[in-house]
Protein backbone atom coordinates (compact mmCIF):
# COMPACT_ATOMS: atom_id res chain seq x y z
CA UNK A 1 -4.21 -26.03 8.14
CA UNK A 2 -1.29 -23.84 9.59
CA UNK A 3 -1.29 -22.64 13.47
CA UNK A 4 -0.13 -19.40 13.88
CA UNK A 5 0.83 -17.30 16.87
CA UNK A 6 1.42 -13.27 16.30
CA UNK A 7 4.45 -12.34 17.08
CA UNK A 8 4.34 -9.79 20.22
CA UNK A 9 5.20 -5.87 19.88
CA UNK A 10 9.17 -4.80 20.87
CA UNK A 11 8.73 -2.55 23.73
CA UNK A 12 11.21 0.55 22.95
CA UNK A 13 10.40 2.91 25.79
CA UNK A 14 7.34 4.30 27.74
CA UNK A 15 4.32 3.78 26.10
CA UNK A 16 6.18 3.08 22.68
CA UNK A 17 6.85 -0.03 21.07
CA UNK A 18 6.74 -1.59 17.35
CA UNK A 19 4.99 -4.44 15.99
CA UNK A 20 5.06 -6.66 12.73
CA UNK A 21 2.76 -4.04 11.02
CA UNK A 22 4.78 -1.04 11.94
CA UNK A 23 7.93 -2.54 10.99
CA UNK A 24 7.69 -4.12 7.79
CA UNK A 25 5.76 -0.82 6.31
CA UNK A 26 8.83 1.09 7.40
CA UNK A 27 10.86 -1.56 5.72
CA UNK A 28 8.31 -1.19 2.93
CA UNK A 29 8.94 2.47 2.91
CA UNK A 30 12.38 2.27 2.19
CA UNK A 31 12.85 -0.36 -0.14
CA UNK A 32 10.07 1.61 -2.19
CA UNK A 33 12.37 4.62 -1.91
CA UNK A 34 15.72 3.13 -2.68
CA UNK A 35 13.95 1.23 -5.61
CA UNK A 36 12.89 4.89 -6.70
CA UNK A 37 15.89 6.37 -6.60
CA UNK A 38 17.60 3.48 -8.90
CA UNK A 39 14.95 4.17 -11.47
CA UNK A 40 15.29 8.10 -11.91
CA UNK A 41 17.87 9.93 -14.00
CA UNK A 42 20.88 11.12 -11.48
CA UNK A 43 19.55 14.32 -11.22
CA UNK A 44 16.53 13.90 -9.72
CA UNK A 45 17.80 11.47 -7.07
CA UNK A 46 18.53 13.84 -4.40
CA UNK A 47 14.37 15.29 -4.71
CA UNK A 48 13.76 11.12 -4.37
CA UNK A 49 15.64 11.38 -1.19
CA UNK A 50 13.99 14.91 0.34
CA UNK A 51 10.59 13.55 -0.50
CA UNK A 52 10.94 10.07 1.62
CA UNK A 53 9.86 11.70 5.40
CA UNK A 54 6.82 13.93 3.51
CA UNK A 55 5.51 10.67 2.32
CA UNK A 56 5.85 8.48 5.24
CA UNK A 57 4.62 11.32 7.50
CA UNK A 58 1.71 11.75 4.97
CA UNK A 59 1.16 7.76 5.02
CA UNK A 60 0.98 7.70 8.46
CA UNK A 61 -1.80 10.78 8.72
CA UNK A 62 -3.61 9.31 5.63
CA UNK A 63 -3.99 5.68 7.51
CA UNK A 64 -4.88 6.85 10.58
CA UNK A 65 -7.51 9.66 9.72
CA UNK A 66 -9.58 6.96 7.44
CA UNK A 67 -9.53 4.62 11.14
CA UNK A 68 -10.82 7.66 12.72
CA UNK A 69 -13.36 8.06 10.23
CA UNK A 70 -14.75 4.70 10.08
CA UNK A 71 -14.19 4.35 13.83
CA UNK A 72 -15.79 7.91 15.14
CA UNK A 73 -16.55 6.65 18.94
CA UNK A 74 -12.97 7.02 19.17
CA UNK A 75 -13.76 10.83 19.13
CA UNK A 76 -14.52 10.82 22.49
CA UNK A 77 -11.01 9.93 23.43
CA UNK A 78 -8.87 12.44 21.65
CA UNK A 79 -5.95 11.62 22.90
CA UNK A 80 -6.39 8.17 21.77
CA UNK A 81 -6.09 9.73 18.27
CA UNK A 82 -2.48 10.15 18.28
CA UNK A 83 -1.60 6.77 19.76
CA UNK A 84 -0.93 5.28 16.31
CA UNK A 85 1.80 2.24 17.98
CA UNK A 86 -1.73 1.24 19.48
CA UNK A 87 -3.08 0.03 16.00
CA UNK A 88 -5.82 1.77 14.01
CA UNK A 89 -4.37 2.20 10.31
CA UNK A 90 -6.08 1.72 6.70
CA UNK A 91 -4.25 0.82 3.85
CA UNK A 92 -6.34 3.01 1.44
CA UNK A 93 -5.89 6.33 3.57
CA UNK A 94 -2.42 5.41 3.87
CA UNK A 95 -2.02 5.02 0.11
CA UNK A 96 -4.00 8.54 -0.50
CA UNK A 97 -2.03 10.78 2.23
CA UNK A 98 1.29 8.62 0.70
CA UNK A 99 0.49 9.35 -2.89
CA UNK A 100 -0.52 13.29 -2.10
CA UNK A 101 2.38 14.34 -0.14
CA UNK A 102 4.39 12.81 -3.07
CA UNK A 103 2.57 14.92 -5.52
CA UNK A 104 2.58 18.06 -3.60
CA UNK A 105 6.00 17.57 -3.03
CA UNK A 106 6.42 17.41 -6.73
CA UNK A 107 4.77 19.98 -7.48
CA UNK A 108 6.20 22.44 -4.57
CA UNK A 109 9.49 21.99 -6.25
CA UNK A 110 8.45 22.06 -10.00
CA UNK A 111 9.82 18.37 -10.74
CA UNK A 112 8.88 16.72 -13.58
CA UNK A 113 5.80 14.61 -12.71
CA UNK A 114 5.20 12.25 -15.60
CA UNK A 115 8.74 11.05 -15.37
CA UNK A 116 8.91 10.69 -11.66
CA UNK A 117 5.26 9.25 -11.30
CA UNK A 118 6.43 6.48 -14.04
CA UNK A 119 9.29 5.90 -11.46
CA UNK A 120 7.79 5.82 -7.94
CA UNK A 121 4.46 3.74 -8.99
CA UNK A 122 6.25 0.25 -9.40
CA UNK A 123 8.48 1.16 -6.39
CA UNK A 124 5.31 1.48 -4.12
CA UNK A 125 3.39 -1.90 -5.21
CA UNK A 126 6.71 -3.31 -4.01
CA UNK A 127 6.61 -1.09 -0.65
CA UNK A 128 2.71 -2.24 -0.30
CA UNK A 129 3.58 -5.62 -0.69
CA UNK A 130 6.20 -5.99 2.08
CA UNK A 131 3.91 -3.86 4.50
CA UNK A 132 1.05 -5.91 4.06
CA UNK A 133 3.40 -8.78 5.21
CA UNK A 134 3.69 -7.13 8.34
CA UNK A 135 -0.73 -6.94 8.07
CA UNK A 136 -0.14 -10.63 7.94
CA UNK A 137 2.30 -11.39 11.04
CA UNK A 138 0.38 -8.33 13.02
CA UNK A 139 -3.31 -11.11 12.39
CA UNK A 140 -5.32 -8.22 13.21
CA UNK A 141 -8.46 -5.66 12.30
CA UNK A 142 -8.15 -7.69 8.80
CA UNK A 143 -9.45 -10.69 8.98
CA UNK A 144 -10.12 -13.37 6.47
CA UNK A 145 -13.00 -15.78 6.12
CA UNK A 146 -13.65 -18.59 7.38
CA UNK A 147 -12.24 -21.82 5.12
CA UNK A 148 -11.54 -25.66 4.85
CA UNK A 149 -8.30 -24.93 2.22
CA UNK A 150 -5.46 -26.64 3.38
CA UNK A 151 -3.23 -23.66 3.48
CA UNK A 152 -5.97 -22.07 5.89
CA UNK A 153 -4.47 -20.16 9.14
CA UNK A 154 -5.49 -21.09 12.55
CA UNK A 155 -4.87 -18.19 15.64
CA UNK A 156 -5.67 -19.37 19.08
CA UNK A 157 -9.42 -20.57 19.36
CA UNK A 158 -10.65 -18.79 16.15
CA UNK A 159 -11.90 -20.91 13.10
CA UNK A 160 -9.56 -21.26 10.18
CA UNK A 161 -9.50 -18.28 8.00
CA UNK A 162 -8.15 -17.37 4.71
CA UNK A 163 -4.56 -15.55 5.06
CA UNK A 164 -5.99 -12.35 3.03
CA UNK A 165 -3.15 -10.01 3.96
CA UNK A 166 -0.70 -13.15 2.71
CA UNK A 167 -2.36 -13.06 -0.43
CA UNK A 168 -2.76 -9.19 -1.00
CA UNK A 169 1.26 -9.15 -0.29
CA UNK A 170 1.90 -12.13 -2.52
CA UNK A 171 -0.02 -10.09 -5.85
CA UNK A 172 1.39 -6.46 -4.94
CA UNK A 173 5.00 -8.44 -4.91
CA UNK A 174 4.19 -9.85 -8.00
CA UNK A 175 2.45 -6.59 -9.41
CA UNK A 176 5.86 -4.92 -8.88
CA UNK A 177 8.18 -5.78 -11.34
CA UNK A 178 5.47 -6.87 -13.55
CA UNK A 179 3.99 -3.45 -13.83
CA UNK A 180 8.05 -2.36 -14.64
CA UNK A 181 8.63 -4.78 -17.17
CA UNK A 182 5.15 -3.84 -18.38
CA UNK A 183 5.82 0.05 -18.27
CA UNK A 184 8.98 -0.25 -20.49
CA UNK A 185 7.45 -2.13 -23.28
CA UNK A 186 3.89 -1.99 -23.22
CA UNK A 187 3.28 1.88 -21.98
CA UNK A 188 3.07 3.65 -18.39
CA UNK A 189 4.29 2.21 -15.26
CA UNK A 190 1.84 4.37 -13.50
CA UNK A 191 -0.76 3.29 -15.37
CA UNK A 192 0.19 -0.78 -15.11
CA UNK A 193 0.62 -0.28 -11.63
CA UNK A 194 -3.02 1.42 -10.84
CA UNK A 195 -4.35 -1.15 -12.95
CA UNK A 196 -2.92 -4.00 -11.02
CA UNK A 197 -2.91 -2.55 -7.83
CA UNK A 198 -6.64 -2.48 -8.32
CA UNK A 199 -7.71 -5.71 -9.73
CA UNK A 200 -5.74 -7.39 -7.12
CA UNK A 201 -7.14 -5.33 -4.37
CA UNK A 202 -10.98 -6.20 -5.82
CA UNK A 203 -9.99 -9.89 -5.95
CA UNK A 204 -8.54 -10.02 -2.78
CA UNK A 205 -11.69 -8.43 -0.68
CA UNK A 206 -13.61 -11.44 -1.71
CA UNK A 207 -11.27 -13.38 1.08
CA UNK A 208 -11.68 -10.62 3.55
CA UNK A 209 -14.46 -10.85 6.42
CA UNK A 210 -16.20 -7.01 6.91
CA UNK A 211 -17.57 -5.90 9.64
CA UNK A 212 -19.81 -3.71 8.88
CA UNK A 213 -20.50 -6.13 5.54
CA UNK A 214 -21.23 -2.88 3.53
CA UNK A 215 -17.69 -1.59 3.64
CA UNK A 216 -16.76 -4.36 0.59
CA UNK A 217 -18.82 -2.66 -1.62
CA UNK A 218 -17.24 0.67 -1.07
CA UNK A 219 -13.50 -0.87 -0.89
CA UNK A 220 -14.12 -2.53 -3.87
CA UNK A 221 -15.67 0.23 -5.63
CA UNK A 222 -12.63 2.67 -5.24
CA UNK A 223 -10.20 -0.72 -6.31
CA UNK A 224 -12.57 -0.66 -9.23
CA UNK A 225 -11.83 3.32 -9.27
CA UNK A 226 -7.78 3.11 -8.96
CA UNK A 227 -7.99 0.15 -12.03
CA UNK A 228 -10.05 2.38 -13.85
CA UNK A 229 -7.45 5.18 -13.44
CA UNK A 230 -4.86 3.14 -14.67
CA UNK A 231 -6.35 1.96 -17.54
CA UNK A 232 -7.29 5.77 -18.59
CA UNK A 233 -3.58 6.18 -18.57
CA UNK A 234 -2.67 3.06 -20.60
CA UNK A 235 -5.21 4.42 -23.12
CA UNK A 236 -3.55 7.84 -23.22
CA UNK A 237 0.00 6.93 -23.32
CA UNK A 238 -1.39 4.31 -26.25
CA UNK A 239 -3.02 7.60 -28.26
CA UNK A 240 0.38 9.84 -27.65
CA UNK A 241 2.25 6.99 -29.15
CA UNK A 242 4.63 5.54 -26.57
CA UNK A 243 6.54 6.08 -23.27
CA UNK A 244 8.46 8.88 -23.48
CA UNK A 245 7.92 9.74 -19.88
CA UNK A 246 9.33 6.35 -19.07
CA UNK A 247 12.09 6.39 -16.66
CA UNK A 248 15.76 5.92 -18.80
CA UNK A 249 16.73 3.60 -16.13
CA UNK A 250 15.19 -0.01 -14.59
């Protein structure tokens, strides 16, 4: 068993400051955009970079509307709302506002979706995976249960737990360039990547302690969902006879 001490917040000024989570999803962010950008054609490249603040901003909302929603005392507080630096963000809304602002974007400017959705999907397993590092060093509002594994993480006077956020970043960094290798032989990116994305989401709630209990059926019903999705488009790209949609580059 490991002992583990969080890391404390950087104060920047006021009431501001960044912690472990913050950070690494920002670093998440951009190595999902610069990763991205190397995998569409030249021409599109610039769109990449005009659609990386929509999609962070949209991240952000997404995330911290689903806490609201599954946390509505906090109603009575509005100005607590805003105070995302405070903590209060879900990885699913996140993904959903992420994932629409993208695809409003796309479609706002008339850019070829297929192509650019085969692109970006690897790119954000790999963004995902470094953020949910931060989950991990941040060793809170996610907790895993309670073990005897040797590799089991010990914080303060709490029982040892699984390190669930360890080993949802672990699979989304190894989802990553698997679903690219995937996409370019085998079919769509996109598709590989929801696929993935969701099995290793489903596996990885089974680690995870809920509170309420009823919220891992619903979490992994929609990973169930997102697989489900992807597989739909493995089947399709399978019937139309290839990948054409592929991205020309890595």
């Amino acid at each position: 068993m490991f002992h583990f001490t969080p890391p404390p917040p950087v104060h920047l000024w006021g009431p501001l400051q960044i912690n472990s989570h913050g950070f690494f999803f920002l670093v998440g962010a951009l190595a999902a955009f610069f990763w991205t950008r190397a995998r569409v054609r030249p021409e599109h490249r610039e769109a990449v970079e005009a659609s990386l603040p929509y999609m962070v901003i949209g991240g952000v909302l997404g995330a911290r509307l689903a806490w609201v929603a599954l946390n509505p005392a906090i109603l009575t507080q509005p100005g607590e709302i805003f105070k995302v630096w405070s903590g209060g963000l879900v990885s699913y809304g996140g993904l959903i506002g992420a994932v629409l602002a993208w695809l409003l974007f796309l479609r706002w400017n008339r850019l070829p979706a297929a192509e650019l959705n085969e692109a970006m999907a690897p790119a954000a397993l790999l963004g995902w995976g470094i953020g949910r590092l931060g989950c991990f060093l941040h060793w809170t509002q996610e907790w895993g249960t309670v073990t005897t594994v040797p590799w089991a993480i010990v914080v303060g006077s709490d029982p040892p737990r699984h390190p669930v956020m360890l080993y949802q970043s672990l699979m989304l960094l190894a989802a990553a360039p698997l679903a690219a290798w995937l996409g370019r032989r085998l079919g769509s990116a996109a598709g590989w990547s929801l696929l993935l994305y969701g099995l290793s989401r489903f596996v990885g709630d089974f680690f995870r302690e809920w509170n309420p209990e009823w919220l891992v059926q619903t979490s992994q019903a929609t990973a169930l969902t997102l697989a489900l999705a992807g597989l739909v488009l493995l089947l399709r790209r399978g019937r139309s006879g290839g990948s054409s949609a592929e991205s020309p580059t890595r």
